[in-house]
PDB file of N, CA and C in Angstrom:
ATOM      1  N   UNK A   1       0.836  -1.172   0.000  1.00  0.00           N
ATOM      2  CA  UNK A   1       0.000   0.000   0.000  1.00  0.00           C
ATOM      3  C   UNK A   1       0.883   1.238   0.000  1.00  0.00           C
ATOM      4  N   UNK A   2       0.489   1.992  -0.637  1.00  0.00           N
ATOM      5  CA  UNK A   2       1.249   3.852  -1.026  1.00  0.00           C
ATOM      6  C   UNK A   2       1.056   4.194  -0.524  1.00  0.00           C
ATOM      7  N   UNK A   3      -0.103   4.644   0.389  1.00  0.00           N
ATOM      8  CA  UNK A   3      -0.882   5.740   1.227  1.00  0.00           C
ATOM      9  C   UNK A   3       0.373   6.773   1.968  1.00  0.00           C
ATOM     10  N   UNK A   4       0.340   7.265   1.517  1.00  0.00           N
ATOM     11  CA  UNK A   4       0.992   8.447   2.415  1.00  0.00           C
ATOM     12  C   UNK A   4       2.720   8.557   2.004  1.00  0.00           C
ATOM     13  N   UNK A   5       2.898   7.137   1.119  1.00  0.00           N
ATOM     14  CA  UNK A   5       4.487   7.227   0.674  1.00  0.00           C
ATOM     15  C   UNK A   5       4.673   8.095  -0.615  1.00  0.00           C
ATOM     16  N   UNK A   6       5.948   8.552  -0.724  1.00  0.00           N
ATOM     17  CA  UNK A   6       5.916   8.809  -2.204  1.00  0.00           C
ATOM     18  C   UNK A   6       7.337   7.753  -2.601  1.00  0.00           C
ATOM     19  N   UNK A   7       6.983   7.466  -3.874  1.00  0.00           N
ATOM     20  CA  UNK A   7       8.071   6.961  -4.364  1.00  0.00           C
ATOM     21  C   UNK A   7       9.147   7.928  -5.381  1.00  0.00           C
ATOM     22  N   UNK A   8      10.101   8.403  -5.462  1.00  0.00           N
ATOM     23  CA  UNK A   8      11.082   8.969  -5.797  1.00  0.00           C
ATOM     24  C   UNK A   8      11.612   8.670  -6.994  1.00  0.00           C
ATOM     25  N   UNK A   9      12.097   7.213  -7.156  1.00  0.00           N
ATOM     26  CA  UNK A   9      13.252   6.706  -7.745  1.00  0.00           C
ATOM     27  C   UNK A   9      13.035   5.122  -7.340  1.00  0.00           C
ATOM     28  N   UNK A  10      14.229   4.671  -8.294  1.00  0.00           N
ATOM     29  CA  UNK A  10      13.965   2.908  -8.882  1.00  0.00           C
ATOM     30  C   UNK A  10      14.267   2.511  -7.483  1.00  0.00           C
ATOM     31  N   UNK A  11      15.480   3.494  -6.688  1.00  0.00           N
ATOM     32  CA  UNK A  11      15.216   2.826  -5.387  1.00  0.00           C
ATOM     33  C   UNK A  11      14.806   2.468  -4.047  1.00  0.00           C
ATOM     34  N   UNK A  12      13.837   3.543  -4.035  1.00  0.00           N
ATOM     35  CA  UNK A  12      12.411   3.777  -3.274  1.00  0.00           C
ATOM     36  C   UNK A  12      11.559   2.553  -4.099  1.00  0.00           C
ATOM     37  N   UNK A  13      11.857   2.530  -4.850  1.00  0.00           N
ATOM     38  CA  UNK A  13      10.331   1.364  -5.378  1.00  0.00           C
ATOM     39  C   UNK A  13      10.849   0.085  -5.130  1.00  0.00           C
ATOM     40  N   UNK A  14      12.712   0.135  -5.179  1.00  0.00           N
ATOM     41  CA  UNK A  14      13.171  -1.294  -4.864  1.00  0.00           C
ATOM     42  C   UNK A  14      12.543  -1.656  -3.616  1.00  0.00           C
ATOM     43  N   UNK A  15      12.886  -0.837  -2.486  1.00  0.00           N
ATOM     44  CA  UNK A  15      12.930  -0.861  -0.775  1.00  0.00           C
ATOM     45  C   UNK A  15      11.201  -1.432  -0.849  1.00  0.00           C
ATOM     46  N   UNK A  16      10.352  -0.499  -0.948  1.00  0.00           N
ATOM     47  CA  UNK A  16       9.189  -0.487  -0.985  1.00  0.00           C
ATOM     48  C   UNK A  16       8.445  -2.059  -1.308  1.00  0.00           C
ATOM     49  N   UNK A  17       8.701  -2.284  -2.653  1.00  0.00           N
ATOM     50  CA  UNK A  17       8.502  -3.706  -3.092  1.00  0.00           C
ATOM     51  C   UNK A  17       9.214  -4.804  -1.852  1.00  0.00           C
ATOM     52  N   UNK A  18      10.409  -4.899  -1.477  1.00  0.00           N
ATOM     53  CA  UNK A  18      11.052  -5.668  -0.784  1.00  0.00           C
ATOM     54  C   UNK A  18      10.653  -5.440   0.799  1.00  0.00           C
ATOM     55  N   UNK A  19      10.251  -4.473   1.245  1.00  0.00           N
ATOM     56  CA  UNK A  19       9.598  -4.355   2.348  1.00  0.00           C
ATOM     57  C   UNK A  19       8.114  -4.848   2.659  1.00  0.00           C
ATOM     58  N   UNK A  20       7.213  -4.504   1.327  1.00  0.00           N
ATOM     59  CA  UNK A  20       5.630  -4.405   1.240  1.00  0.00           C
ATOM     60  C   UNK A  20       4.996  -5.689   0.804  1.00  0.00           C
ATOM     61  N   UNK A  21       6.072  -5.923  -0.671  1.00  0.00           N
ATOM     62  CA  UNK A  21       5.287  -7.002  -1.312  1.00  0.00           C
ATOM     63  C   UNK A  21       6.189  -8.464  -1.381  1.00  0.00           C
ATOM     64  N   UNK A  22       6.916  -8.883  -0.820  1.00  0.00           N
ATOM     65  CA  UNK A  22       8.018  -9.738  -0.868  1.00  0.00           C
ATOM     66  C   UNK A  22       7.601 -10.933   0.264  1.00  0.00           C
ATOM     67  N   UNK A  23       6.915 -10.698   0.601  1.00  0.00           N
ATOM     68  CA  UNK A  23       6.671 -11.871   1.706  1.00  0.00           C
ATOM     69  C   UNK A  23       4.458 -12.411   1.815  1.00  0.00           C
ATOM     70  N   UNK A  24       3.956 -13.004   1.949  1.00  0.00           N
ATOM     71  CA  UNK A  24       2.915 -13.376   1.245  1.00  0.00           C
ATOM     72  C   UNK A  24       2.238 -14.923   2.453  1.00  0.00           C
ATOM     73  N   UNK A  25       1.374 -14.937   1.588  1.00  0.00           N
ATOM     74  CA  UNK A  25       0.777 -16.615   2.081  1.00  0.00           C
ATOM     75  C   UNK A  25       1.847 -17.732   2.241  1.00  0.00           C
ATOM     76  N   UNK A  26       2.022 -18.636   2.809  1.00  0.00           N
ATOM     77  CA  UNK A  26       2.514 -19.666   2.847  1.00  0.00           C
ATOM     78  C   UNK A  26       1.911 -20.444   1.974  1.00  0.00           C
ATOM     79  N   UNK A  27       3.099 -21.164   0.912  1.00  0.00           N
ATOM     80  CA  UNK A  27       2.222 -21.851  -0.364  1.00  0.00           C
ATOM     81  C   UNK A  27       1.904 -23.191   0.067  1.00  0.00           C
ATOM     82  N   UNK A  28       1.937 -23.873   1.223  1.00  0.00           N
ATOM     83  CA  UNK A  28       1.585 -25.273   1.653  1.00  0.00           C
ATOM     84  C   UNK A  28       2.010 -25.211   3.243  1.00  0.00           C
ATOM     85  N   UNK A  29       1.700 -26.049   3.930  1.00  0.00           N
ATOM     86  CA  UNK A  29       1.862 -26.340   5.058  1.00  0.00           C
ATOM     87  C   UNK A  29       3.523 -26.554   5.638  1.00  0.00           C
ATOM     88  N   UNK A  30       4.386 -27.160   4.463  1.00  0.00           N
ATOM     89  CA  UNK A  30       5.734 -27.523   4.492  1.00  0.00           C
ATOM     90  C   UNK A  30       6.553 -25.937   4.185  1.00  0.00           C
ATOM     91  N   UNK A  31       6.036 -25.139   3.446  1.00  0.00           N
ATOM     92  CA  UNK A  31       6.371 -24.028   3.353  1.00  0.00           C
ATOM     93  C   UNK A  31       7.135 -23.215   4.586  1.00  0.00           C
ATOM     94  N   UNK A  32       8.514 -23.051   4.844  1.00  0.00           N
ATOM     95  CA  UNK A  32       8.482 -22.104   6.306  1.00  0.00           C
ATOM     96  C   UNK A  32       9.580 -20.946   5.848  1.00  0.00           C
ATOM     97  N   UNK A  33       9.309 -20.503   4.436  1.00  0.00           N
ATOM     98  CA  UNK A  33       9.588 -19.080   3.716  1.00  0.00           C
ATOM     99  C   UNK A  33       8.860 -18.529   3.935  1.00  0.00           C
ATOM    100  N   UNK A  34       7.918 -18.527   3.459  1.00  0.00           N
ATOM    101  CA  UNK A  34       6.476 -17.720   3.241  1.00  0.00           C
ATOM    102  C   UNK A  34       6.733 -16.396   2.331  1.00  0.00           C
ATOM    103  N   UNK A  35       8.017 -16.748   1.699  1.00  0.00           N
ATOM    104  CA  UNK A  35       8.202 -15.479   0.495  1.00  0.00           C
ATOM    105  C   UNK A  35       7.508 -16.358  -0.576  1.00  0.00           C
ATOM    106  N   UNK A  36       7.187 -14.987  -1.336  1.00  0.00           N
ATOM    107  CA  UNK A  36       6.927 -15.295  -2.202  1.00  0.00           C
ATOM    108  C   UNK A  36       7.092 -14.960  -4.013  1.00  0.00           C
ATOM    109  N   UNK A  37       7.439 -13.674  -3.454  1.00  0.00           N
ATOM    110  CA  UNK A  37       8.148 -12.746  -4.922  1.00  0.00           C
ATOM    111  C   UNK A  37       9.347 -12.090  -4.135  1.00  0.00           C
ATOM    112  N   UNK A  38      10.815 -12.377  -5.447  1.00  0.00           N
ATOM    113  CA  UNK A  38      12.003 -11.721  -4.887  1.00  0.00           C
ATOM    114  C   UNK A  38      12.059 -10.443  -5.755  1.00  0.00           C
ATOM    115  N   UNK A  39      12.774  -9.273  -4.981  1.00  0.00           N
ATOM    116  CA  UNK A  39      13.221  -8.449  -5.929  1.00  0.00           C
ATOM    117  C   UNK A  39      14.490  -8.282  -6.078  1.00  0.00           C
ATOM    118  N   UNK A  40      14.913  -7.728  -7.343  1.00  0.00           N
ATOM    119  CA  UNK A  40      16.479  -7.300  -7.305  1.00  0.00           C
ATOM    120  C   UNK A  40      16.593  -5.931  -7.985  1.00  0.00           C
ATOM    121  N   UNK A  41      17.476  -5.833  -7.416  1.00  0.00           N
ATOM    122  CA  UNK A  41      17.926  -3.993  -7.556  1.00  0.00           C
ATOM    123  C   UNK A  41      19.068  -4.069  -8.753  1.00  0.00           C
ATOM    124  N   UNK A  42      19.148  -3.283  -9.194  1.00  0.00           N
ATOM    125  CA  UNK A  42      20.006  -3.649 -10.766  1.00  0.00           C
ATOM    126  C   UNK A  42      20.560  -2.160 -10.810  1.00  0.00           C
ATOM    127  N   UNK A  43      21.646  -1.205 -10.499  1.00  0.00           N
ATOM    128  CA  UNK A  43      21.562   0.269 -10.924  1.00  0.00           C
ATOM    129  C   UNK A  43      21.694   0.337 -12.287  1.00  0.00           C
ATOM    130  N   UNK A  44      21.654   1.530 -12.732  1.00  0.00           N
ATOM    131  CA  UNK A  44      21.888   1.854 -14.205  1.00  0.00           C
ATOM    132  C   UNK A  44      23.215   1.649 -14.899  1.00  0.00           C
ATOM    133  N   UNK A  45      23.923   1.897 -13.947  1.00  0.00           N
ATOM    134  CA  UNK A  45      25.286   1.298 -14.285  1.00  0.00           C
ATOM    135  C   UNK A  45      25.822   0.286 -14.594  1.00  0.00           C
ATOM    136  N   UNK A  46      24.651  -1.120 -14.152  1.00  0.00           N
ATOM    137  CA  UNK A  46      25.072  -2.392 -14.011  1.00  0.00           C
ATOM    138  C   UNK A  46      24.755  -2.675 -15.619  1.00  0.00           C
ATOM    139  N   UNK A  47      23.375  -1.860 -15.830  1.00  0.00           N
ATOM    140  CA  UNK A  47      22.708  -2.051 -17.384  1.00  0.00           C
ATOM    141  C   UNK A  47      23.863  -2.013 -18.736  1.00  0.00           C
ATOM    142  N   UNK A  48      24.201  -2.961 -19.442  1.00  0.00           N
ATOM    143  CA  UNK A  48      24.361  -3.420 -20.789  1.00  0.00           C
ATOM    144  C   UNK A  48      23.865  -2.383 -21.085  1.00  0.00           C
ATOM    145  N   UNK A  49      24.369  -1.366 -21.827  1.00  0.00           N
ATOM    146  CA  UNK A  49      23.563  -1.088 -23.566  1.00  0.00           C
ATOM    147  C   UNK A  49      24.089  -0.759 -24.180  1.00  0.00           C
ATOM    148  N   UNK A  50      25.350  -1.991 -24.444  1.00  0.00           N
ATOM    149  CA  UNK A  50      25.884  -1.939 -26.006  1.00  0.00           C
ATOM    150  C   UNK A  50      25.089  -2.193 -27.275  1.00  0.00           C
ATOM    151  N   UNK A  51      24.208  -2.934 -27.270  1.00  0.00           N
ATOM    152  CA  UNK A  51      22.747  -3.459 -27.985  1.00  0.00           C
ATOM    153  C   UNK A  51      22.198  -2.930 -28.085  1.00  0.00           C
ATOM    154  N   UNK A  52      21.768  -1.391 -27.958  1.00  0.00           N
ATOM    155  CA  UNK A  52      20.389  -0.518 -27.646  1.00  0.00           C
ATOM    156  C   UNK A  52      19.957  -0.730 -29.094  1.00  0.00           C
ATOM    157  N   UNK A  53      18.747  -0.785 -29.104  1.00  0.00           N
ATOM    158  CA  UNK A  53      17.776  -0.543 -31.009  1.00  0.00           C
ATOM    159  C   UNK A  53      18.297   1.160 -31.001  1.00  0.00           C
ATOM    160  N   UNK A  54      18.204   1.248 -32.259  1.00  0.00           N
ATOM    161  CA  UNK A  54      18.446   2.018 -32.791  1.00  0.00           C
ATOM    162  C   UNK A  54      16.926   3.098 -32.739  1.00  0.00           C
ATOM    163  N   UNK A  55      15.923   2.707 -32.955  1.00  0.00           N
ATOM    164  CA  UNK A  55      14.943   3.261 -32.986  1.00  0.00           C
ATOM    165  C   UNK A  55      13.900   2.484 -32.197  1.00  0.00           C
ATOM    166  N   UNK A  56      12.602   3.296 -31.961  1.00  0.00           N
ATOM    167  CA  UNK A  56      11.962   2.817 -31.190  1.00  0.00           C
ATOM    168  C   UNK A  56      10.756   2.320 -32.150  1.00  0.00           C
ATOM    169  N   UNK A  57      10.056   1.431 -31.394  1.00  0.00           N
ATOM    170  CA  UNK A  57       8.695   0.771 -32.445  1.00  0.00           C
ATOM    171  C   UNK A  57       7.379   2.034 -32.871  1.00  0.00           C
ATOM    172  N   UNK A  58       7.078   2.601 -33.701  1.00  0.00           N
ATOM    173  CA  UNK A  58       5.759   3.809 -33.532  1.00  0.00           C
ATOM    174  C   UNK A  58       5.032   2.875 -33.247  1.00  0.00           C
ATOM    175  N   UNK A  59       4.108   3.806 -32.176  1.00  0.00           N
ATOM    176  CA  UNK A  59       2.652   3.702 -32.008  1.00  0.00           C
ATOM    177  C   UNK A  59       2.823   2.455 -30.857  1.00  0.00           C
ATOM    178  N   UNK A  60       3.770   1.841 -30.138  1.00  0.00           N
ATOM    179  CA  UNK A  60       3.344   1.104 -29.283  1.00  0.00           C
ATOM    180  C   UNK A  60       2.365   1.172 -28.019  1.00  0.00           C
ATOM    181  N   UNK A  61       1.982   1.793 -27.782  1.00  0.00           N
ATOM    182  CA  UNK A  61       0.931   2.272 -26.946  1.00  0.00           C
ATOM    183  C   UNK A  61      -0.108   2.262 -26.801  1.00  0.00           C
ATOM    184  N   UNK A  62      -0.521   1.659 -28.351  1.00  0.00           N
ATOM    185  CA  UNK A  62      -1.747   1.605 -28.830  1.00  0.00           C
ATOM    186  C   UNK A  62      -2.129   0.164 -29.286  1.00  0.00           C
ATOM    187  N   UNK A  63      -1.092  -0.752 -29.001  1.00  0.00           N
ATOM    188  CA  UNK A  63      -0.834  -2.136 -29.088  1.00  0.00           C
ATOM    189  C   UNK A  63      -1.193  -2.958 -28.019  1.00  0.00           C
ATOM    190  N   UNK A  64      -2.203  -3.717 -28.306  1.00  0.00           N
ATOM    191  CA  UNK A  64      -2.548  -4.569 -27.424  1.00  0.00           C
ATOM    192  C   UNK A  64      -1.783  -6.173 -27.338  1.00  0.00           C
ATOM    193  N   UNK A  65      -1.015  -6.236 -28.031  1.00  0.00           N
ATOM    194  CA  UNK A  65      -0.348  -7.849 -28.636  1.00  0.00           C
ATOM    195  C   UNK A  65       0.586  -7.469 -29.162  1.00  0.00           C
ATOM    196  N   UNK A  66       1.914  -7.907 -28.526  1.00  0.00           N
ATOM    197  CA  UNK A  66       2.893  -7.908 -29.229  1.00  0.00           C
ATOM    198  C   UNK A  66       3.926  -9.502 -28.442  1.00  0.00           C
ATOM    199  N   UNK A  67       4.375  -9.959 -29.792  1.00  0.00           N
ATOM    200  CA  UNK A  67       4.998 -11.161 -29.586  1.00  0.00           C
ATOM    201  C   UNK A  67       6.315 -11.062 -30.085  1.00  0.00           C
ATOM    202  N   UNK A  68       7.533 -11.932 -29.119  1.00  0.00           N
ATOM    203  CA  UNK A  68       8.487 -12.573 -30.098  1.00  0.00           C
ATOM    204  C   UNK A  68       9.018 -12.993 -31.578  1.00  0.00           C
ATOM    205  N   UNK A  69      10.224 -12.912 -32.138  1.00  0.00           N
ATOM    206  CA  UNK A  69       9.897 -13.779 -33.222  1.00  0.00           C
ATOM    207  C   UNK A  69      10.834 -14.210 -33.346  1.00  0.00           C
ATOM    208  N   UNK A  70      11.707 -15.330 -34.037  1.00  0.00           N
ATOM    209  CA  UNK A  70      13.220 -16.301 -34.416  1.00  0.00           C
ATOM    210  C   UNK A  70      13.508 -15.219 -34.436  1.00  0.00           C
ATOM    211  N   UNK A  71      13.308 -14.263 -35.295  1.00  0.00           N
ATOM    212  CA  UNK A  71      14.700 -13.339 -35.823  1.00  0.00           C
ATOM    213  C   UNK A  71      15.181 -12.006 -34.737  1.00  0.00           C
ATOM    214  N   UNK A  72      16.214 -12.456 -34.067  1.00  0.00           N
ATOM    215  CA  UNK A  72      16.707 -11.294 -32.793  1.00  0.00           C
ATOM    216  C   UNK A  72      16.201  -9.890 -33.196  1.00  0.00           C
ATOM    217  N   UNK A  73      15.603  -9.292 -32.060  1.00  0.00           N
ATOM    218  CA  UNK A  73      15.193  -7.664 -32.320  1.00  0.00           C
ATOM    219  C   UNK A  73      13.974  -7.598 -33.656  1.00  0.00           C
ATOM    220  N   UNK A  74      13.438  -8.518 -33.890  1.00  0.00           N
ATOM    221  CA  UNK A  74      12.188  -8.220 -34.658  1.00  0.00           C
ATOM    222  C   UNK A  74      11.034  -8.468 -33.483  1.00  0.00           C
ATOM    223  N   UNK A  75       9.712  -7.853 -33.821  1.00  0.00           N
ATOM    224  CA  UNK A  75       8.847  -8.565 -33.333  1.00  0.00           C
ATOM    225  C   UNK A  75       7.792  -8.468 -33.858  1.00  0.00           C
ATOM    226  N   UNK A  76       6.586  -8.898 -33.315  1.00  0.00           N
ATOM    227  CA  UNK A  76       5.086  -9.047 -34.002  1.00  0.00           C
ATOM    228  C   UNK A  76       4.307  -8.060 -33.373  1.00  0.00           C
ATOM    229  N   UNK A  77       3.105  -7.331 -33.998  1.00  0.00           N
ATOM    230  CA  UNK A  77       2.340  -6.827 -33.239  1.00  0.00           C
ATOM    231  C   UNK A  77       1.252  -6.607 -34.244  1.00  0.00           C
ATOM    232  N   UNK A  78       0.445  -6.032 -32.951  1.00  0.00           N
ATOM    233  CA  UNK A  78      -1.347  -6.168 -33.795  1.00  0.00           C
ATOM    234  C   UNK A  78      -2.032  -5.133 -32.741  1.00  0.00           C
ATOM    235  N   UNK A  79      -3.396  -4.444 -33.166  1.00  0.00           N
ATOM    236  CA  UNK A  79      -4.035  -3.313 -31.995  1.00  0.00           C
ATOM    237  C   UNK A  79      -5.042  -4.283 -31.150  1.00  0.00           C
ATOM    238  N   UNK A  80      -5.080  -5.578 -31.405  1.00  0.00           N
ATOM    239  CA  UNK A  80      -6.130  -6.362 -30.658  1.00  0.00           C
ATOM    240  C   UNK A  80      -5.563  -7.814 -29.736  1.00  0.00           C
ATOM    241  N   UNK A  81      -5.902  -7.854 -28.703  1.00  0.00           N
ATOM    242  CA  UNK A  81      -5.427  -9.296 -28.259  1.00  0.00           C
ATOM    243  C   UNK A  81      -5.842 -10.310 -28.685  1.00  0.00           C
ATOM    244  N   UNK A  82      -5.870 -11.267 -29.020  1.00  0.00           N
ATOM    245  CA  UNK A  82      -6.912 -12.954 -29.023  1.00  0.00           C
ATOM    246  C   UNK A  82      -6.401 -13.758 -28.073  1.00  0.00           C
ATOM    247  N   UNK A  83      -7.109 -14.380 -27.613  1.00  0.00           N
ATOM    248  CA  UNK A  83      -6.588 -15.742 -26.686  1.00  0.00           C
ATOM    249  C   UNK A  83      -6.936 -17.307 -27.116  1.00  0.00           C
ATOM    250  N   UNK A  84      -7.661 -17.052 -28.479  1.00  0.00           N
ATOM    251  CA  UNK A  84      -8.064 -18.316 -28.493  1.00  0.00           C
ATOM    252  C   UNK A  84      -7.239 -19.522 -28.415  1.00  0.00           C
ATOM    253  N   UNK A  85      -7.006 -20.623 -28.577  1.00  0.00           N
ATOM    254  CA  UNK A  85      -6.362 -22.212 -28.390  1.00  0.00           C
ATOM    255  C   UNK A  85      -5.211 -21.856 -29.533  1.00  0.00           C
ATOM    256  N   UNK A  86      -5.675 -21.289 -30.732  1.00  0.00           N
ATOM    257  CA  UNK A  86      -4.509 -21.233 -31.776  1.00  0.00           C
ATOM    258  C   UNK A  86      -3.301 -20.354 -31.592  1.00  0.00           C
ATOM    259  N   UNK A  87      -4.114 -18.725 -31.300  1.00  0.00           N
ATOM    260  CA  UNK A  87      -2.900 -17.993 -31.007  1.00  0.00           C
ATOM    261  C   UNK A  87      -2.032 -18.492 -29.862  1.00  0.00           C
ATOM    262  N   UNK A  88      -2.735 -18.691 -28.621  1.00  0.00           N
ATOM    263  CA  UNK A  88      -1.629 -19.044 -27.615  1.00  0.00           C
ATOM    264  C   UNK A  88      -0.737 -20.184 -28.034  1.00  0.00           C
ATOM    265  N   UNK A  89      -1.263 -21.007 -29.174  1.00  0.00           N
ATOM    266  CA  UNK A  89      -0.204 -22.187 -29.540  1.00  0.00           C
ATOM    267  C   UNK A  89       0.945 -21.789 -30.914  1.00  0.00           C
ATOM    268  N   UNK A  90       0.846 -20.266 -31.168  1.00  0.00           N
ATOM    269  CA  UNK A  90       1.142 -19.794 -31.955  1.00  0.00           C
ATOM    270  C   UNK A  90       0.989 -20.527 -33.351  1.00  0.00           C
ATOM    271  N   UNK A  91      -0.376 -20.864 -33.485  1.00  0.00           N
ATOM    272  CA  UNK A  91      -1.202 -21.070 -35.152  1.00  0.00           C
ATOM    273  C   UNK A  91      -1.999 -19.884 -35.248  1.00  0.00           C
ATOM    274  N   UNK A  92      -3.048 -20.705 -36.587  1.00  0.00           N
ATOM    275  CA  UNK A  92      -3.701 -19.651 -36.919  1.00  0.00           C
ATOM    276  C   UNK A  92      -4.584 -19.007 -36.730  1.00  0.00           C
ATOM    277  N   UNK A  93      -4.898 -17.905 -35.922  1.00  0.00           N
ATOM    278  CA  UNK A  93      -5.981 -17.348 -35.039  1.00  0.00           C
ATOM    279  C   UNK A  93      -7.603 -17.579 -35.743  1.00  0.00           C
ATOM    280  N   UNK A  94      -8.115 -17.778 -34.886  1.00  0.00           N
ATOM    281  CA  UNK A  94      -9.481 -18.361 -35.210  1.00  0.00           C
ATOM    282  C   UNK A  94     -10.800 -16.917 -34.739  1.00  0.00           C
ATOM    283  N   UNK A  95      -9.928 -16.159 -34.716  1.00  0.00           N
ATOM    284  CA  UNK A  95     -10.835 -14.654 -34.893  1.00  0.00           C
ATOM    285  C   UNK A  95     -10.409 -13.818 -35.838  1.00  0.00           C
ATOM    286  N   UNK A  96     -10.002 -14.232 -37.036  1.00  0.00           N
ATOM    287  CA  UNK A  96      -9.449 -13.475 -38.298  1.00  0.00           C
ATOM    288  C   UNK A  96     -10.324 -12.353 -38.457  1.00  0.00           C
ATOM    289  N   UNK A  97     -11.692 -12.175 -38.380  1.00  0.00           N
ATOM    290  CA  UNK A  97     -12.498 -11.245 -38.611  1.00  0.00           C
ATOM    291  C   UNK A  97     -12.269 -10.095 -37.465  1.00  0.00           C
ATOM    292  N   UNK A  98     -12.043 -10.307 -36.375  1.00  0.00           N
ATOM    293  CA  UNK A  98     -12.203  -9.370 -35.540  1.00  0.00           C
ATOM    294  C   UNK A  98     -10.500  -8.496 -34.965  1.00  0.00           C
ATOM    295  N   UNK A  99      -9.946  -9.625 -35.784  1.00  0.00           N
ATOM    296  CA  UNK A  99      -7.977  -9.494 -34.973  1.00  0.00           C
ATOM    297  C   UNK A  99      -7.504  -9.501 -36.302  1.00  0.00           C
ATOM    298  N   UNK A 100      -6.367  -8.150 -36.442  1.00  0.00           N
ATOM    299  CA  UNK A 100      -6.154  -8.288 -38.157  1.00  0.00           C
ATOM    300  C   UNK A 100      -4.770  -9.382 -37.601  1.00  0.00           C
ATOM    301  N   UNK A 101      -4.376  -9.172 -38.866  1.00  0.00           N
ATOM    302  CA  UNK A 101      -3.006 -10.067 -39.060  1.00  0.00           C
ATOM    303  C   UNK A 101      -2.152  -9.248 -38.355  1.00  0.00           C
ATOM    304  N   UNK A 102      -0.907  -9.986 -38.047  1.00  0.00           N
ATOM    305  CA  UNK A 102       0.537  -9.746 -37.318  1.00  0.00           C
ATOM    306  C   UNK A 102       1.135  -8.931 -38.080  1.00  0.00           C
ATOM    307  N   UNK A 103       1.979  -8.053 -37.725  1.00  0.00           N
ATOM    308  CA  UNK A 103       2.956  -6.941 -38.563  1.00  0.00           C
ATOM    309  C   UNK A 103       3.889  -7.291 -38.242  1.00  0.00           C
ATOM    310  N   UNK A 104       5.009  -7.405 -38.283  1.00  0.00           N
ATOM    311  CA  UNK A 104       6.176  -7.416 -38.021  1.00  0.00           C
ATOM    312  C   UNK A 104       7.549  -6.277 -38.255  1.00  0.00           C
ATOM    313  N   UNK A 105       8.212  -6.430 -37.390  1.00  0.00           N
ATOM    314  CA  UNK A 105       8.675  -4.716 -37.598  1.00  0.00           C
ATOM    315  C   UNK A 105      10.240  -5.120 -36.847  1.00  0.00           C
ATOM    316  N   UNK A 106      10.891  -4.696 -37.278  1.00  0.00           N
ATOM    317  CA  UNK A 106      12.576  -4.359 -36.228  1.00  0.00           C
ATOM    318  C   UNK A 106      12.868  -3.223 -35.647  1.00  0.00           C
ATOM    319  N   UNK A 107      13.392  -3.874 -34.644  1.00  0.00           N
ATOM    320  CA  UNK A 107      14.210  -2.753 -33.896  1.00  0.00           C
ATOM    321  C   UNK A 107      14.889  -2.010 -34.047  1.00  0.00           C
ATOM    322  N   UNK A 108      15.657  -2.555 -35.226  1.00  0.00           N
ATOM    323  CA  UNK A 108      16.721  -1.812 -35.830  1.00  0.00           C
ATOM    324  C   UNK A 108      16.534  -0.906 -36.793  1.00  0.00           C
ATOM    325  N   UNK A 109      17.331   0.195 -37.304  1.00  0.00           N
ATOM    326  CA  UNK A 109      16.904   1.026 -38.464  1.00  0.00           C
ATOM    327  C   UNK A 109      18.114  -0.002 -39.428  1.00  0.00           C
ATOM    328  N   UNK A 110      17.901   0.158 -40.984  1.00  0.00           N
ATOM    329  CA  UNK A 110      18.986  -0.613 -41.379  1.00  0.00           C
ATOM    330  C   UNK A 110      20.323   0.055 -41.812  1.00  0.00           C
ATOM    331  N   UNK A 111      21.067  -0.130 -41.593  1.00  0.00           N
ATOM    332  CA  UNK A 111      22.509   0.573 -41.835  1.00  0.00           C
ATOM    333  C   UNK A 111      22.807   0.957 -42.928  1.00  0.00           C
ATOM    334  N   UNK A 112      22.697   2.503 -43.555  1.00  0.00           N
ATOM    335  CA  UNK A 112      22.998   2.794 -44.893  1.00  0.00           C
ATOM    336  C   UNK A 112      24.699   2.938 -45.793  1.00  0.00           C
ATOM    337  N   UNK A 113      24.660   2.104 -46.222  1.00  0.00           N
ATOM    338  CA  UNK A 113      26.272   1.687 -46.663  1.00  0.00           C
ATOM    339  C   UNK A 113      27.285   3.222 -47.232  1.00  0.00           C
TER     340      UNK A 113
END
């Protein structure tokens, strides 16, 4: 609960989470953690970003579905979710009428020679 906190920074929200939400129900009787979600604190410094995309995806915000794909830094997206049996098995969606098709798009801009 927030009530009356403010959060600041990634590490006010670390403390906060690890104080507030980190400990929970006991998941069985044998259980004598009773944690249940860990957090970890990561600074900015620790962050990789030799890899950064080059550009960002337009319009993600307005995306309700976006998936993985084989090819590193591509991905899929669409403005509608489906859940039916096919998409989650990644076949062929069985609400074609209401969910358009997948776009696919990279992360990357492509490198002009």
């Amino acid at each position: 609960m927030l009530t009356g906190k403010v959060i600041g920074n990634a590490t006010d929200m670390f403390n906060h989470c690890k104080e507030t939400l980190a400990h929970g129900l006991k998941l069985n009787e044998n259980d004598n953690t009773g944690t249940i979600r860990e957090f970890v604190y990561i600074s900015k410094e620790e962050v990789d970003r030799s890899n950064t995309p080059d550009d960002t995806l337009v319009g993600t915000r307005r995306f309700h579905s976006i998936r993985n794909t084989e090819t590193p830094l591509t991905v899929e997206s669409r403005n509608l979710s489906c859940f039916c049996e096919a998409c989650l098995s990644a076949g062929q969606c069985e609400n074609v009428e209401y969910v358009e098709s997948w776009k696919r798009s990279s992360l990357f801009k492509a490198k002009k020679p």
